[in-house]
Protein backbone atom coordinates (compact mmCIF):
# COMPACT_ATOMS: atom_id res chain seq x y z
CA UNK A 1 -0.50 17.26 12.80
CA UNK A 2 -2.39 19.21 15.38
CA UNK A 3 -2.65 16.94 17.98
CA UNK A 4 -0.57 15.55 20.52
CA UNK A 5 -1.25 11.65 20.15
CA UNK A 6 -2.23 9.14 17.07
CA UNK A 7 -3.24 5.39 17.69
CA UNK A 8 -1.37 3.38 15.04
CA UNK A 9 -2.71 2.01 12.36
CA UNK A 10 -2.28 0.10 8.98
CA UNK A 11 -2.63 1.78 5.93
CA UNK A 12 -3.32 -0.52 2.86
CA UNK A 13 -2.90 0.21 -0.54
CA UNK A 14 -4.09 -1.48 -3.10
CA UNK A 15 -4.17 -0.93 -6.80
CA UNK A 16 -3.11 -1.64 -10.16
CA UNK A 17 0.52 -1.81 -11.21
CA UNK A 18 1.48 1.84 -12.11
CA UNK A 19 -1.39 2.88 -10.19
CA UNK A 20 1.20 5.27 -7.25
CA UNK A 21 1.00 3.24 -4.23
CA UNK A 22 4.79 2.97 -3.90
CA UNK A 23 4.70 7.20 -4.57
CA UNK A 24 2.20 7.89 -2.36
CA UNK A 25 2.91 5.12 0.49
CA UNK A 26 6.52 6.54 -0.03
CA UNK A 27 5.45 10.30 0.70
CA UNK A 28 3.14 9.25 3.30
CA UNK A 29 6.09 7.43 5.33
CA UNK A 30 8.28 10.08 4.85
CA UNK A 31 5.70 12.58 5.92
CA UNK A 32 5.24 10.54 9.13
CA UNK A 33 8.80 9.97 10.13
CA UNK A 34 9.41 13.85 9.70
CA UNK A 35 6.93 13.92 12.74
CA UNK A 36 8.38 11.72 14.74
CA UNK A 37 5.86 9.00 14.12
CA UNK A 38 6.81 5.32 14.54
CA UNK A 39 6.28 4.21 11.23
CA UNK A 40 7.35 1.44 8.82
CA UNK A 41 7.05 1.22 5.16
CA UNK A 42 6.46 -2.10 3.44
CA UNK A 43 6.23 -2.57 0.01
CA UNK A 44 4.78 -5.75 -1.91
CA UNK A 45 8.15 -5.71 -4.46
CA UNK A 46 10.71 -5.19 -1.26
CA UNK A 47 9.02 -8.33 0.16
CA UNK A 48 9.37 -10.05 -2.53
CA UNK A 49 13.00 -9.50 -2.70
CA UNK A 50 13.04 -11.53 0.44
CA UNK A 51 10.50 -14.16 -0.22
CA UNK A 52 10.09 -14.27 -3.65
CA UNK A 53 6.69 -16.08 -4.76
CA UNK A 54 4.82 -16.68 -7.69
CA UNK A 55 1.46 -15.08 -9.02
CA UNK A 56 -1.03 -17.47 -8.65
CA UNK A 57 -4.01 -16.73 -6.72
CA UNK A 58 -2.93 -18.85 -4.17
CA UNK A 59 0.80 -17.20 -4.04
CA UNK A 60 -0.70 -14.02 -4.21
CA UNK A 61 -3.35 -14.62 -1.10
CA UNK A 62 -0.14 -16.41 1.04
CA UNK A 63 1.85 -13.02 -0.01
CA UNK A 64 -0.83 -10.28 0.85
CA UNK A 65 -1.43 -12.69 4.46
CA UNK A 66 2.08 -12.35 5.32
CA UNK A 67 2.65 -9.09 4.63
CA UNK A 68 -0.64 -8.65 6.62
CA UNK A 69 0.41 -10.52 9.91
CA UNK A 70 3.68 -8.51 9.59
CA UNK A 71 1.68 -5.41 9.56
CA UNK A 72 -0.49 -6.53 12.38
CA UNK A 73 2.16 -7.49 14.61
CA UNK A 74 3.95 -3.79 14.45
CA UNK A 75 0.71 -2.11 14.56
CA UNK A 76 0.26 -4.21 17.95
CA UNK A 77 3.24 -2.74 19.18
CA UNK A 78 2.62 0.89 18.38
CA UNK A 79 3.97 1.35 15.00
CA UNK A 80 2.22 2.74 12.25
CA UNK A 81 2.14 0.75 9.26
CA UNK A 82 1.94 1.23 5.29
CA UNK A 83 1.82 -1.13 3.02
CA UNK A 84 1.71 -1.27 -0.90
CA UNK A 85 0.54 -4.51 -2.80
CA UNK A 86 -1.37 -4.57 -5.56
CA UNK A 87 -3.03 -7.16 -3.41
CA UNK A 88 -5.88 -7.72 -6.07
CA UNK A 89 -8.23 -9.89 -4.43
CA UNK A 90 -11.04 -9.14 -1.55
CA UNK A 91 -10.59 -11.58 0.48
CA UNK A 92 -7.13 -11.72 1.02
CA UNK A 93 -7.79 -7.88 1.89
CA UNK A 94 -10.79 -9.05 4.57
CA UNK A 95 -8.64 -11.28 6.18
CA UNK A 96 -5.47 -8.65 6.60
CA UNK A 97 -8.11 -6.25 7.82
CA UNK A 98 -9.50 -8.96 10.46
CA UNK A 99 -5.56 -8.98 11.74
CA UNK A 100 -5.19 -5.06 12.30
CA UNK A 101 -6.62 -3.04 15.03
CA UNK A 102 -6.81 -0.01 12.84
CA UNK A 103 -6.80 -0.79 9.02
CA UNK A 104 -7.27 1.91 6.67
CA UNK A 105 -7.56 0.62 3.18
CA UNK A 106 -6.79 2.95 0.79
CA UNK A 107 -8.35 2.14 -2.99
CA UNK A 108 -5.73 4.22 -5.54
CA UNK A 109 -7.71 3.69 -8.30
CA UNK A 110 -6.16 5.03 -11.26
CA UNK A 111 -7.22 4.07 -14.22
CA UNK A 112 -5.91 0.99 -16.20
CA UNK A 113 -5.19 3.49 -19.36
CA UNK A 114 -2.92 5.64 -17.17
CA UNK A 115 -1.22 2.75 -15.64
CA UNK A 116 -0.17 1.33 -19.02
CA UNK A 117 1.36 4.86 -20.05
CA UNK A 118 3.40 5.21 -17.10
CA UNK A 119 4.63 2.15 -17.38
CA UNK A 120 8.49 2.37 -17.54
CA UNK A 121 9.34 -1.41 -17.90
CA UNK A 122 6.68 -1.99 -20.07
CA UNK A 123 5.01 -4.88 -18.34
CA UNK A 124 1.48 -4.24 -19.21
CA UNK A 125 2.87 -4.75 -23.06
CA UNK A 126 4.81 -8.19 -22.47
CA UNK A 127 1.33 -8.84 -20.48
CA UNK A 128 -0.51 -8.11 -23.29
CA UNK A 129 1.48 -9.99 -25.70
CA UNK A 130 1.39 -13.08 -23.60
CA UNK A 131 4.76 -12.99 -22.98
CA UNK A 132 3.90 -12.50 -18.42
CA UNK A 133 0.67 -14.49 -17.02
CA UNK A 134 -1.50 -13.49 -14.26
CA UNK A 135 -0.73 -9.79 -14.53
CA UNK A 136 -3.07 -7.79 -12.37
CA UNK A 137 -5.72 -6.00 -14.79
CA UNK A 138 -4.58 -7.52 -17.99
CA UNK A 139 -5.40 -11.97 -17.67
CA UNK A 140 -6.13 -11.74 -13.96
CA UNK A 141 -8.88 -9.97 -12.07
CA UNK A 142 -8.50 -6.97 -9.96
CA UNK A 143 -11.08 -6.67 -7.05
CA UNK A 144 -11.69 -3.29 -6.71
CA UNK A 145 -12.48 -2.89 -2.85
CA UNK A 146 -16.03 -2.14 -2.38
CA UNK A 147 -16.20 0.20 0.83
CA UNK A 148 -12.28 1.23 1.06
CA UNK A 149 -11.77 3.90 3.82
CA UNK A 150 -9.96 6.53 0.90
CA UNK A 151 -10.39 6.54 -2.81
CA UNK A 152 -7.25 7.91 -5.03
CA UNK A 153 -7.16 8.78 -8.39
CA UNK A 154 -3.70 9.32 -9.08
CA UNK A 155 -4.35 11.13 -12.29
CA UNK A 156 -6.29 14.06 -10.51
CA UNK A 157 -4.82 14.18 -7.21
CA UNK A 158 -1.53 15.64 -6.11
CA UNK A 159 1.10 13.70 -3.98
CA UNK A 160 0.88 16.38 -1.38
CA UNK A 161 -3.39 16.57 -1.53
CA UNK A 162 -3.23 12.67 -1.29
CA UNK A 163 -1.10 12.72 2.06
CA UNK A 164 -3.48 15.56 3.22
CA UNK A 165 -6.61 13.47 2.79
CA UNK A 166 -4.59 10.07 4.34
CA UNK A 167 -3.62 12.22 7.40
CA UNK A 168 -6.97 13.49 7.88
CA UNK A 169 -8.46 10.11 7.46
CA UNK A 170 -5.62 9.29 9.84
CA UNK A 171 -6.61 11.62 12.31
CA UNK A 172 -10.20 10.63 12.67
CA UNK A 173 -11.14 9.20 16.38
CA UNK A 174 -7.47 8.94 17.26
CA UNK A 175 -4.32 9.25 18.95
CA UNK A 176 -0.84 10.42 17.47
CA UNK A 177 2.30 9.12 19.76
CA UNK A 178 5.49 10.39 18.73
CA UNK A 179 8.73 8.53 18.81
CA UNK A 180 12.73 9.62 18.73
CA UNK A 181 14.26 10.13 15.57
CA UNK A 182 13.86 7.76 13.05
CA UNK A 183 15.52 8.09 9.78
CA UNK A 184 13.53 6.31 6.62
CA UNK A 185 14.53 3.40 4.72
CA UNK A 186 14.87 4.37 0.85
CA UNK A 187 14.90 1.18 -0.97
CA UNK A 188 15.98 0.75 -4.76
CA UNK A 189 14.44 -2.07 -6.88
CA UNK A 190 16.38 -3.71 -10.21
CA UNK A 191 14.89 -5.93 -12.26
């Protein structure tokens, strides 16, 4: 980045399962920590791991507020935060927002189609055979955030073109403050 200083702030992804928030959260971390940025990745599944909860709408809004708060807190103290929850509802997301100083919401809206065929674990076909409940886009709504600061469409957009546009959305009306080393977390998830 060209300038000397950025503010921190809290980048929030939301999207459909398969949609490349973890990718693109991922890349955008690791494109941040090569700059010496004080940054912190957290991602909905990693969470999880250490609180698990279920998918009701009321687990889900207590989920997306915690991770939220967590955000908020770090932001407060000059880290730069992403996060990556499907986080399907709009007020859950109003509320996080309300919490951060500087919250960039970032709508990667790839369509559902695309999300089923990258799939891996096949979760959108156990979804649609009844065999998993509330699953995001499939027997539970997705609110599709109606003034998000970034739109991505996965399907069009390169990793590298999608950090572009988040840094330069980044860089708008800010300040960049760079930190000592800091070496990223990589974090592996089993089912």
């Amino acid at each position: 980045m060209a300038a000397d200083k950025v503010s921190p702030a809290v980048f929030w992804f939301t999207g459909l399962s398969g949609a490349g928030k973890s990718t693109l959260s991922s890349a955008l971390f690791r494109q941040l920590v090569s700059e010496r940025i004080a940054a912190e990745l957290l991602d909905g599944d990693a969470v999880r791991l250490l609180s698990p909860t279920g998918f009701s709408r009321a687990e889900r809004d207590s989920h997306v507020k915690r991770v939220g708060f967590l955000a908020s807190r770090l932001e407060h103290h000059g880290v730069t935060v992403i996060c990556a929850l499907i986080s399907p509802y709009a007020e859950a997301r109003a509320f996080v927002r309300g919490l951060c100083g500087r919250f960039i919401e970032i709508h990667v809206a790839t369509p559902l189609a695309e999300c089923e065929r990258r799939d891996v674990k096949g979760l959108y076909a156990r979804a649609r055979r009844g065999e998993i409940t509330h699953f995001t886009g499939i027997d539970d709504p997705y609110e599709p955030p109606t003034a998000p600061e970034l739109v991505i469409d996965t399907t069009n957009v390169s990793v590298q073109e999608a950090v572009s546009r988040l840094l330069h959305a980044w860089a708008k009306d800010a300040t960049i403050v760079r930190t000592g080393v800091q070496q990223p977390i990589e974090y592996e998830f089993k089912s």
